[in-house]
N, C-alpha and C. Protein backbone atom coordinates (compact mmCIF):
# COMPACT_ATOMS: atom_id res chain seq x y z
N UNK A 1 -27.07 1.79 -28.04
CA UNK A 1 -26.22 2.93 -27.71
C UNK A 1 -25.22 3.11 -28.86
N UNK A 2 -25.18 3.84 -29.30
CA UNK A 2 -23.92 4.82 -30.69
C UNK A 2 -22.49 4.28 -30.01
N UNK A 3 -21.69 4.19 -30.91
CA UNK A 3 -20.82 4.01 -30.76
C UNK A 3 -19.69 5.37 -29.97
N UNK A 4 -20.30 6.31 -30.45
CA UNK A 4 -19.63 8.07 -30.22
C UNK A 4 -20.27 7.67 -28.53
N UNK A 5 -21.34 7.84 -27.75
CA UNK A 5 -21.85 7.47 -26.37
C UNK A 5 -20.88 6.80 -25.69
N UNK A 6 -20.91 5.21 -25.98
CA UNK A 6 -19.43 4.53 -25.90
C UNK A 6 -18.67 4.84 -25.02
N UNK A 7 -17.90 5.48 -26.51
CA UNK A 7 -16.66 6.08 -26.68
C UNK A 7 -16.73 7.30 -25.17
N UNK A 8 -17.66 7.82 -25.12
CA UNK A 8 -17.86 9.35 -24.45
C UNK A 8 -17.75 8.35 -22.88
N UNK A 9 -18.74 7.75 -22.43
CA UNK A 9 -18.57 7.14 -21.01
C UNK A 9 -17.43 6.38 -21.00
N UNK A 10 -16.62 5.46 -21.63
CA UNK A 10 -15.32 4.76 -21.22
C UNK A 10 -14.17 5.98 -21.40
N UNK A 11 -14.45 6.65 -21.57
CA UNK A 11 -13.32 8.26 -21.38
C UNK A 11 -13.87 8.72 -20.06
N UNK A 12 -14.98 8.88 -19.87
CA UNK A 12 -15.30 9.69 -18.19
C UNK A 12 -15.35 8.60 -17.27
N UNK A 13 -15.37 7.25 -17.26
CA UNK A 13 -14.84 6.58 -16.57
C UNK A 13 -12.84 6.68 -16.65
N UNK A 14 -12.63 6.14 -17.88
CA UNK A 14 -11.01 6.60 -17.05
C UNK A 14 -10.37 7.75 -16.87
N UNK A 15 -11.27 9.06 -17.19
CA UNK A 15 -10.84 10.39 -16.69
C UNK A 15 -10.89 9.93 -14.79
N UNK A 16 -12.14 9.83 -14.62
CA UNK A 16 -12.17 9.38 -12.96
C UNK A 16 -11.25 8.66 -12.86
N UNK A 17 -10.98 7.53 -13.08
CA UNK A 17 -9.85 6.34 -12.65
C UNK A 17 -8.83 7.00 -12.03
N UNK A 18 -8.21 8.09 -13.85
CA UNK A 18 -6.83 8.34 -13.53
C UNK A 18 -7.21 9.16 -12.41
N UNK A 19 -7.85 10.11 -12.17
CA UNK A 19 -8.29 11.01 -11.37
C UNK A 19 -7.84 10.53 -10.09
N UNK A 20 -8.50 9.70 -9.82
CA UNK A 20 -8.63 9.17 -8.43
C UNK A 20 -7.04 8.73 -8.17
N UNK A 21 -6.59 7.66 -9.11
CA UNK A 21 -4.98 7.38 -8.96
C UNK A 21 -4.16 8.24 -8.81
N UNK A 22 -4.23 9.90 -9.35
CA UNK A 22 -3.88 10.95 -9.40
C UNK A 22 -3.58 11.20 -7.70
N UNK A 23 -4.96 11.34 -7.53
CA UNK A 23 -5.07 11.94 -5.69
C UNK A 23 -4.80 11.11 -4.76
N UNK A 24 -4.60 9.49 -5.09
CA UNK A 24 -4.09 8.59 -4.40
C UNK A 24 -2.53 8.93 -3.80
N UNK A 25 -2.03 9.00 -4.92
CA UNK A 25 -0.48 9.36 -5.43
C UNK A 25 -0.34 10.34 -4.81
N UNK A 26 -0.74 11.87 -4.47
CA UNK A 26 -0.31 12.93 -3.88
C UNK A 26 -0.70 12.69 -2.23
N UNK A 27 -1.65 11.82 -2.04
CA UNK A 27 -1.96 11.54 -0.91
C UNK A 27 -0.92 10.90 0.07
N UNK A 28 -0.10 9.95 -0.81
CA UNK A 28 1.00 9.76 -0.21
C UNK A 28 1.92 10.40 -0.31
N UNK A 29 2.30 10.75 -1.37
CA UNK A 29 3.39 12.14 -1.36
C UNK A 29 3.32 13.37 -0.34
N UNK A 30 2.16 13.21 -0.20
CA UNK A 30 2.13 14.13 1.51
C UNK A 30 2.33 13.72 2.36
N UNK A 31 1.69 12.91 2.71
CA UNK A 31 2.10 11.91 3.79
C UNK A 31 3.88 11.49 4.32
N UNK A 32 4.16 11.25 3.05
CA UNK A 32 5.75 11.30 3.24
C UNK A 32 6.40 12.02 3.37
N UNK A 33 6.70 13.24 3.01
CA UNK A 33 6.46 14.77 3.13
C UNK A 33 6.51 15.11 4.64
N UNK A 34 5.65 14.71 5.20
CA UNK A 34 5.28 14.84 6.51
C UNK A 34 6.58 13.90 7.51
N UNK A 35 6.53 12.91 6.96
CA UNK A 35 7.62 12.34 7.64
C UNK A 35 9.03 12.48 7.19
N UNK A 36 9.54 12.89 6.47
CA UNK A 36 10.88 13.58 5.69
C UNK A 36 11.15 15.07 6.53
N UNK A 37 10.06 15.85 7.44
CA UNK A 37 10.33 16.91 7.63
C UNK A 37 10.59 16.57 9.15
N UNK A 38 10.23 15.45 9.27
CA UNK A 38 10.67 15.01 11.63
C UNK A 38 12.37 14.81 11.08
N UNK A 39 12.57 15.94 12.17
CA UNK A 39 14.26 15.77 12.38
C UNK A 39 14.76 14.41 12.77
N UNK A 40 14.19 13.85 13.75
CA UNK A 40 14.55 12.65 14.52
C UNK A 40 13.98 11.39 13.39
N UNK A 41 13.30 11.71 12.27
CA UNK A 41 13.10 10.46 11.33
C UNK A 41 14.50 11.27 10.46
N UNK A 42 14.48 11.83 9.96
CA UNK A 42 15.35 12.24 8.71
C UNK A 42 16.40 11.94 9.36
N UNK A 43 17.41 12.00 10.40
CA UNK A 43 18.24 11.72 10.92
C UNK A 43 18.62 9.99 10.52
N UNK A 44 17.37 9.22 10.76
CA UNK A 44 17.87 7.72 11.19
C UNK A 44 17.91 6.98 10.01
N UNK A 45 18.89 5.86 9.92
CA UNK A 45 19.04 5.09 8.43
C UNK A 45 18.03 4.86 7.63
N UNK A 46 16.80 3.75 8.64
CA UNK A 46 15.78 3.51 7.66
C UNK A 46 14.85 4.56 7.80
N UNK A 47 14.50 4.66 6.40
CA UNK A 47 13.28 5.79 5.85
C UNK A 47 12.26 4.78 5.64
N UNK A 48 11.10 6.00 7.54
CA UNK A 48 9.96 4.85 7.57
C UNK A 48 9.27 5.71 6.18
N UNK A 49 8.28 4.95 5.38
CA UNK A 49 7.47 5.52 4.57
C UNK A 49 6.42 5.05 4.49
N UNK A 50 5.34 5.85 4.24
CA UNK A 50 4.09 5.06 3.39
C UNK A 50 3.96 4.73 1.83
N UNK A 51 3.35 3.41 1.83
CA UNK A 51 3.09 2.79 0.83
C UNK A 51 2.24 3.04 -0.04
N UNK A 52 1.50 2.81 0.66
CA UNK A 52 -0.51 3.23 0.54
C UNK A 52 -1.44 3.37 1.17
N UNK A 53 -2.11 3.98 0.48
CA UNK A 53 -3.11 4.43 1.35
C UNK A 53 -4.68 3.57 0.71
N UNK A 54 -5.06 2.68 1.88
CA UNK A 54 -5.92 1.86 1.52
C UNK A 54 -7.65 2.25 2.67
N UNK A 55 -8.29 3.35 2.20
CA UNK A 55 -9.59 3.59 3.07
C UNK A 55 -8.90 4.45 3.57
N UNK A 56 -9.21 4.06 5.06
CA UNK A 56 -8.58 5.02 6.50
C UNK A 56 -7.20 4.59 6.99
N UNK A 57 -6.53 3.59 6.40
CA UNK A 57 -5.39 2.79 6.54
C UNK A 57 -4.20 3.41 6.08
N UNK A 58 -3.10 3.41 6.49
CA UNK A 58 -1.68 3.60 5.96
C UNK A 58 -1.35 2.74 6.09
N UNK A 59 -0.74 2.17 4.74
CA UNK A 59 0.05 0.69 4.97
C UNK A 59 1.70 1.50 5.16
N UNK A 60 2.59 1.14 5.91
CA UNK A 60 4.01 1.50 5.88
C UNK A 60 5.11 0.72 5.92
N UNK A 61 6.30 1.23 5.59
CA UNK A 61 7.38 0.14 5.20
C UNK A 61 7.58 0.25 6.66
N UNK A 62 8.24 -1.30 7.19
CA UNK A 62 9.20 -1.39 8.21
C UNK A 62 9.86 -2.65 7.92
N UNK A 63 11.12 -2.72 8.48
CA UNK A 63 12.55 -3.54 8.41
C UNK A 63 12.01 -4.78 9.26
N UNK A 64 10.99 -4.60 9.87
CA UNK A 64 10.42 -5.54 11.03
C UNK A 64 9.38 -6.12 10.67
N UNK A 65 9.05 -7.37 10.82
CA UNK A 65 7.96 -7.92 10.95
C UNK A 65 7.75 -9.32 12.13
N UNK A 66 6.54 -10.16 11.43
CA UNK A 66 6.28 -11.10 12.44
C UNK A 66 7.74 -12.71 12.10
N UNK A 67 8.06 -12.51 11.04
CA UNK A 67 9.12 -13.44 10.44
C UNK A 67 10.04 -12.36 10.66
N UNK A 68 10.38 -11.48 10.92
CA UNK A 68 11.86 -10.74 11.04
C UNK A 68 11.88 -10.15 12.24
N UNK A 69 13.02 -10.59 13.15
CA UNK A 69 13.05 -9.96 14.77
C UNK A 69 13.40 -8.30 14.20
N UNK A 70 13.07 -7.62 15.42
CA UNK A 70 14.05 -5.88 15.54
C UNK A 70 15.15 -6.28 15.18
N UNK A 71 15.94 -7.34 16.26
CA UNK A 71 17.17 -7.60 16.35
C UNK A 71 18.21 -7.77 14.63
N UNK A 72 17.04 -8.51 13.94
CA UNK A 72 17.56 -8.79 12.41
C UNK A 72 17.34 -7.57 11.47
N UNK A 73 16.69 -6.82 11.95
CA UNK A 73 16.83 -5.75 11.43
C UNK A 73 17.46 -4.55 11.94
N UNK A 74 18.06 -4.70 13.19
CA UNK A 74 19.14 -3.77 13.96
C UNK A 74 20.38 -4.20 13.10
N UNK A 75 20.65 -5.53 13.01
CA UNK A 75 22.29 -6.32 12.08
C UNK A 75 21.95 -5.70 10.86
N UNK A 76 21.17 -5.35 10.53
CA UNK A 76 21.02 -4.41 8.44
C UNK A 76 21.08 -3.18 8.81
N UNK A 77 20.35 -2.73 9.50
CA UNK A 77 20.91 -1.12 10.00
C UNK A 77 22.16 -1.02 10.07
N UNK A 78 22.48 -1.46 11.36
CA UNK A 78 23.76 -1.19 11.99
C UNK A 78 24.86 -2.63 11.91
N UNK A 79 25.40 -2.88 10.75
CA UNK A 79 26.39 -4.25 10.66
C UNK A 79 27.71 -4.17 11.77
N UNK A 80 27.98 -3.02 12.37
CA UNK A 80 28.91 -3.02 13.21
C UNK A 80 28.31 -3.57 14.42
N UNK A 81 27.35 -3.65 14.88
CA UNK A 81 26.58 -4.11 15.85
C UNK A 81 26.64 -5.96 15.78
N UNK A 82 26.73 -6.44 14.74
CA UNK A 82 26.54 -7.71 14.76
C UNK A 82 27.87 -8.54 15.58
N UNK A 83 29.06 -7.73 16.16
CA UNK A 83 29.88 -8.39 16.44
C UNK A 83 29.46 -8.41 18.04
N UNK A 84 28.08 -7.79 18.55
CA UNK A 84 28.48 -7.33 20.14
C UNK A 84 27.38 -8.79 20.35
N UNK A 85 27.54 -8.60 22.06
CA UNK A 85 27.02 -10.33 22.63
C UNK A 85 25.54 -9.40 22.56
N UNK A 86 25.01 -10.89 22.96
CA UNK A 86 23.13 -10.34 22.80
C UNK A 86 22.85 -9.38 23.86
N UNK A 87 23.25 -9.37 25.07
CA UNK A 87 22.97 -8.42 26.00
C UNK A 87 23.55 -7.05 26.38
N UNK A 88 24.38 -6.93 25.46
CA UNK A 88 24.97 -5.61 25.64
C UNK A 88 24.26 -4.35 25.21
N UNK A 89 24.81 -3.57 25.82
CA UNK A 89 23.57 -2.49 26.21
C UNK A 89 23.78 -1.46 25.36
N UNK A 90 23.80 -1.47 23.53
CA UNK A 90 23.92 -1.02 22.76
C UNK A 90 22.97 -1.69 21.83
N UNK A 91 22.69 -3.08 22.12
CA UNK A 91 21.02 -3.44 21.48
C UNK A 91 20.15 -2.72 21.91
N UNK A 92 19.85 -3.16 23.41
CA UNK A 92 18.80 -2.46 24.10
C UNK A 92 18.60 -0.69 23.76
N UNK A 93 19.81 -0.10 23.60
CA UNK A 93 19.47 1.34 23.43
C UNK A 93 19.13 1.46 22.11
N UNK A 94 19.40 0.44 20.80
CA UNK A 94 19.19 0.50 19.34
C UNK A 94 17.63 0.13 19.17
N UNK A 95 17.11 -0.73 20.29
CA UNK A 95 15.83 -1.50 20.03
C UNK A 95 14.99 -0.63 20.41
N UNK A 96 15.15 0.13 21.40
CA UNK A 96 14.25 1.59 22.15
C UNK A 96 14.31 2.71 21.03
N UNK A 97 15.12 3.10 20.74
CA UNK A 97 15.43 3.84 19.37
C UNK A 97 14.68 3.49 18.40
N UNK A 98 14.43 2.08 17.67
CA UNK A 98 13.93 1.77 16.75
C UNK A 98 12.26 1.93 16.92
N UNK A 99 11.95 1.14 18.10
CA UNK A 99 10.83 1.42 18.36
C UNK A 99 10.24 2.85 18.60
N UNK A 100 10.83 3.54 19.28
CA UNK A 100 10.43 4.96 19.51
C UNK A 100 10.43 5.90 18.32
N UNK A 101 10.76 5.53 16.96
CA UNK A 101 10.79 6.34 16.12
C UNK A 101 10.01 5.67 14.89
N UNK A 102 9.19 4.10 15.03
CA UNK A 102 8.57 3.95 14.11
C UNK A 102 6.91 4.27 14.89
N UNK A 103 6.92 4.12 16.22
CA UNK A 103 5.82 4.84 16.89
C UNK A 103 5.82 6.05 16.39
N UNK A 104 6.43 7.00 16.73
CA UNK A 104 6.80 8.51 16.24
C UNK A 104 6.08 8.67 14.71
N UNK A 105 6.86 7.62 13.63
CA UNK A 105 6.46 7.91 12.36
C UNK A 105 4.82 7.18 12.47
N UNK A 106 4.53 6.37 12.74
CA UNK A 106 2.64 6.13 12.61
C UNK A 106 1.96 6.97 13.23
N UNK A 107 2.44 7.72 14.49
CA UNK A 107 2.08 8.83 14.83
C UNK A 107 1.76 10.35 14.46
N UNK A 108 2.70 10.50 13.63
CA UNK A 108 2.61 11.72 12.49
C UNK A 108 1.60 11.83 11.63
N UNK A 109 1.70 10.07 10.91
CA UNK A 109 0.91 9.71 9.45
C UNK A 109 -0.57 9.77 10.20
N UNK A 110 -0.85 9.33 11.49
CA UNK A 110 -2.60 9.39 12.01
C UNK A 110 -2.75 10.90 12.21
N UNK A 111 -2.03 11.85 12.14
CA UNK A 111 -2.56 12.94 12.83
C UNK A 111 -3.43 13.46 11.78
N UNK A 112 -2.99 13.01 10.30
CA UNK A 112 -3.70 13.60 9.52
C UNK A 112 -5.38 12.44 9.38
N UNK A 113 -6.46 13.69 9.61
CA UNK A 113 -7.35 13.79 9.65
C UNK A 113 -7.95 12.60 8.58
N UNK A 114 -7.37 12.50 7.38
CA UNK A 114 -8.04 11.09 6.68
C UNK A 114 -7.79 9.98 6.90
N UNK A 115 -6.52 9.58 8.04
CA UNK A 115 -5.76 8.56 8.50
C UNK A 115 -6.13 8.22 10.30
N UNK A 116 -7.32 6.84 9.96
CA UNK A 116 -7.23 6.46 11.64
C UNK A 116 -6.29 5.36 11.65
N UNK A 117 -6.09 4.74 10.69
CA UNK A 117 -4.87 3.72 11.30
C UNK A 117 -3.46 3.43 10.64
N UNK A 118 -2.74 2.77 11.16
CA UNK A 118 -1.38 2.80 10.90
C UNK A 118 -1.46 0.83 10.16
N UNK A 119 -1.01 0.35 9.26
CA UNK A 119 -0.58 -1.09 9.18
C UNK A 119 0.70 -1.57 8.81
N UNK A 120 1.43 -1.64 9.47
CA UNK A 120 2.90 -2.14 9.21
C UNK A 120 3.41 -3.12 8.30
N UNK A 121 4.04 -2.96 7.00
CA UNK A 121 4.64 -4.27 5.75
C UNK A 121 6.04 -4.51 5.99
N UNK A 122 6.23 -5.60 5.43
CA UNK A 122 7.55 -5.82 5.43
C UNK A 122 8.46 -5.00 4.28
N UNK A 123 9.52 -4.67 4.56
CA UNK A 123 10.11 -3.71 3.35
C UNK A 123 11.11 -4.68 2.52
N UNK A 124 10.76 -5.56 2.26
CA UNK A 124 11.11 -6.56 1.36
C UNK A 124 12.57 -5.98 0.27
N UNK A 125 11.93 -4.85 -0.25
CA UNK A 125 12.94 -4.30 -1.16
C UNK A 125 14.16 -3.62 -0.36
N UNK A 126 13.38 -3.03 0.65
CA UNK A 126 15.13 -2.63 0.96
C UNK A 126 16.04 -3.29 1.94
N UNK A 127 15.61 -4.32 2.03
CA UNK A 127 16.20 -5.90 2.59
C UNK A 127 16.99 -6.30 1.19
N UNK A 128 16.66 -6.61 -0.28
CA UNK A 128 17.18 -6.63 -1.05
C UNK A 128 18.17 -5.99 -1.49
N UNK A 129 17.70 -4.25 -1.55
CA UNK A 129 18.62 -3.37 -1.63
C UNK A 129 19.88 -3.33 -0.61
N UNK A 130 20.24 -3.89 0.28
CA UNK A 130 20.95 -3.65 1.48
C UNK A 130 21.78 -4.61 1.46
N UNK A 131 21.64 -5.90 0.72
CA UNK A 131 22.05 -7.19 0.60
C UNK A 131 22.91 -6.97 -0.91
N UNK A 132 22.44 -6.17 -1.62
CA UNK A 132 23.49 -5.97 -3.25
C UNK A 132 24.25 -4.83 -2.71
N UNK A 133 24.07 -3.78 -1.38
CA UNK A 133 25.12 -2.90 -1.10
C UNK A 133 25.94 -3.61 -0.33
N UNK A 134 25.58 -4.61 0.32
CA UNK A 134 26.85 -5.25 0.74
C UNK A 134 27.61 -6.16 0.09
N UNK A 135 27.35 -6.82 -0.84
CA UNK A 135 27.96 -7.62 -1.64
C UNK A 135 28.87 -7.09 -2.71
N UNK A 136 28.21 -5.35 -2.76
CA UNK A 136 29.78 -4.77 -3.41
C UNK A 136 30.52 -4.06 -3.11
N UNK A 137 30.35 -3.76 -1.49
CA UNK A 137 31.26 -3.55 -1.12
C UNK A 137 32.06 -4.43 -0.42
N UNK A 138 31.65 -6.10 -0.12
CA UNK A 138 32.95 -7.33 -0.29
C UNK A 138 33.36 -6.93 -1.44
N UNK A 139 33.41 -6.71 -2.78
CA UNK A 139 33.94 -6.74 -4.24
C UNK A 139 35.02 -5.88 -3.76
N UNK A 140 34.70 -4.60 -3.48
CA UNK A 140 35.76 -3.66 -3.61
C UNK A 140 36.47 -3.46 -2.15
């Protein structure tokens, strides 16, 4: 095979590549899109989002996982909350809230027709991010 041949198929292979990475990328940009326009998501602190889109899968950020209670992620939401006892009835209405609006957001992201499932990640970064906004505002 010529070197010019080559040259010609490792270009229409990464024309496709980018291609595809291209439509990956807007795929979620819609997707998010979609959830930026629910009043009752745009309203609430954390911005649920999608990550990626893997097959028929949405992977999405949440504050929650199997190592992180709601509860530890209700105290990063809401730090005024961390002073109340465990049973007071301002968890319970924060934990119904939380839940009812990350249902809500996997709910949105399946309606669209290329999306049968929802998979929940840990949002690692904005656990990070949330931890350097509080540390400067102890500074100041």
């Amino acid at each position: 095979m010529s070197d010019r041949k080559q040259f010609m198929i490792v270009m229409l292979v990464a024309a496709i590549f980018v291609g595809w990475l291209g439509w990956r990328g807007v795929e979620v940009i819609t997707l998010n899109d979609r959830l930026q326009e629910d009043a009752a998501l745009k309203e609430y602190p954390y911005l649920f989002r999608v990550l990626r889109v893997d097959g028929d899968t949405a992977i999405m950020s949440s504050p929650r996982s199997f190592d992180i209670s709601t509860r530890e992620a209700l105290k990063t939401l809401f730090p005024g909350m961390r002073s109340l006892s465990d049973n007071h009835r301002d968890w319970q209405r924060a934990e119904r809230q939380f839940a009812h609006l990350q249902a809500r957001a996997g709910t949105l992201i399946t309606l669209d027709s290329r999306i049968d499932r929802v998979r929940w990640e840990l949002d690692e970064n904005w656990y990070h991010l949330a931890e350097m906004k509080e540390r400067l505002a102890k500074r100041h």
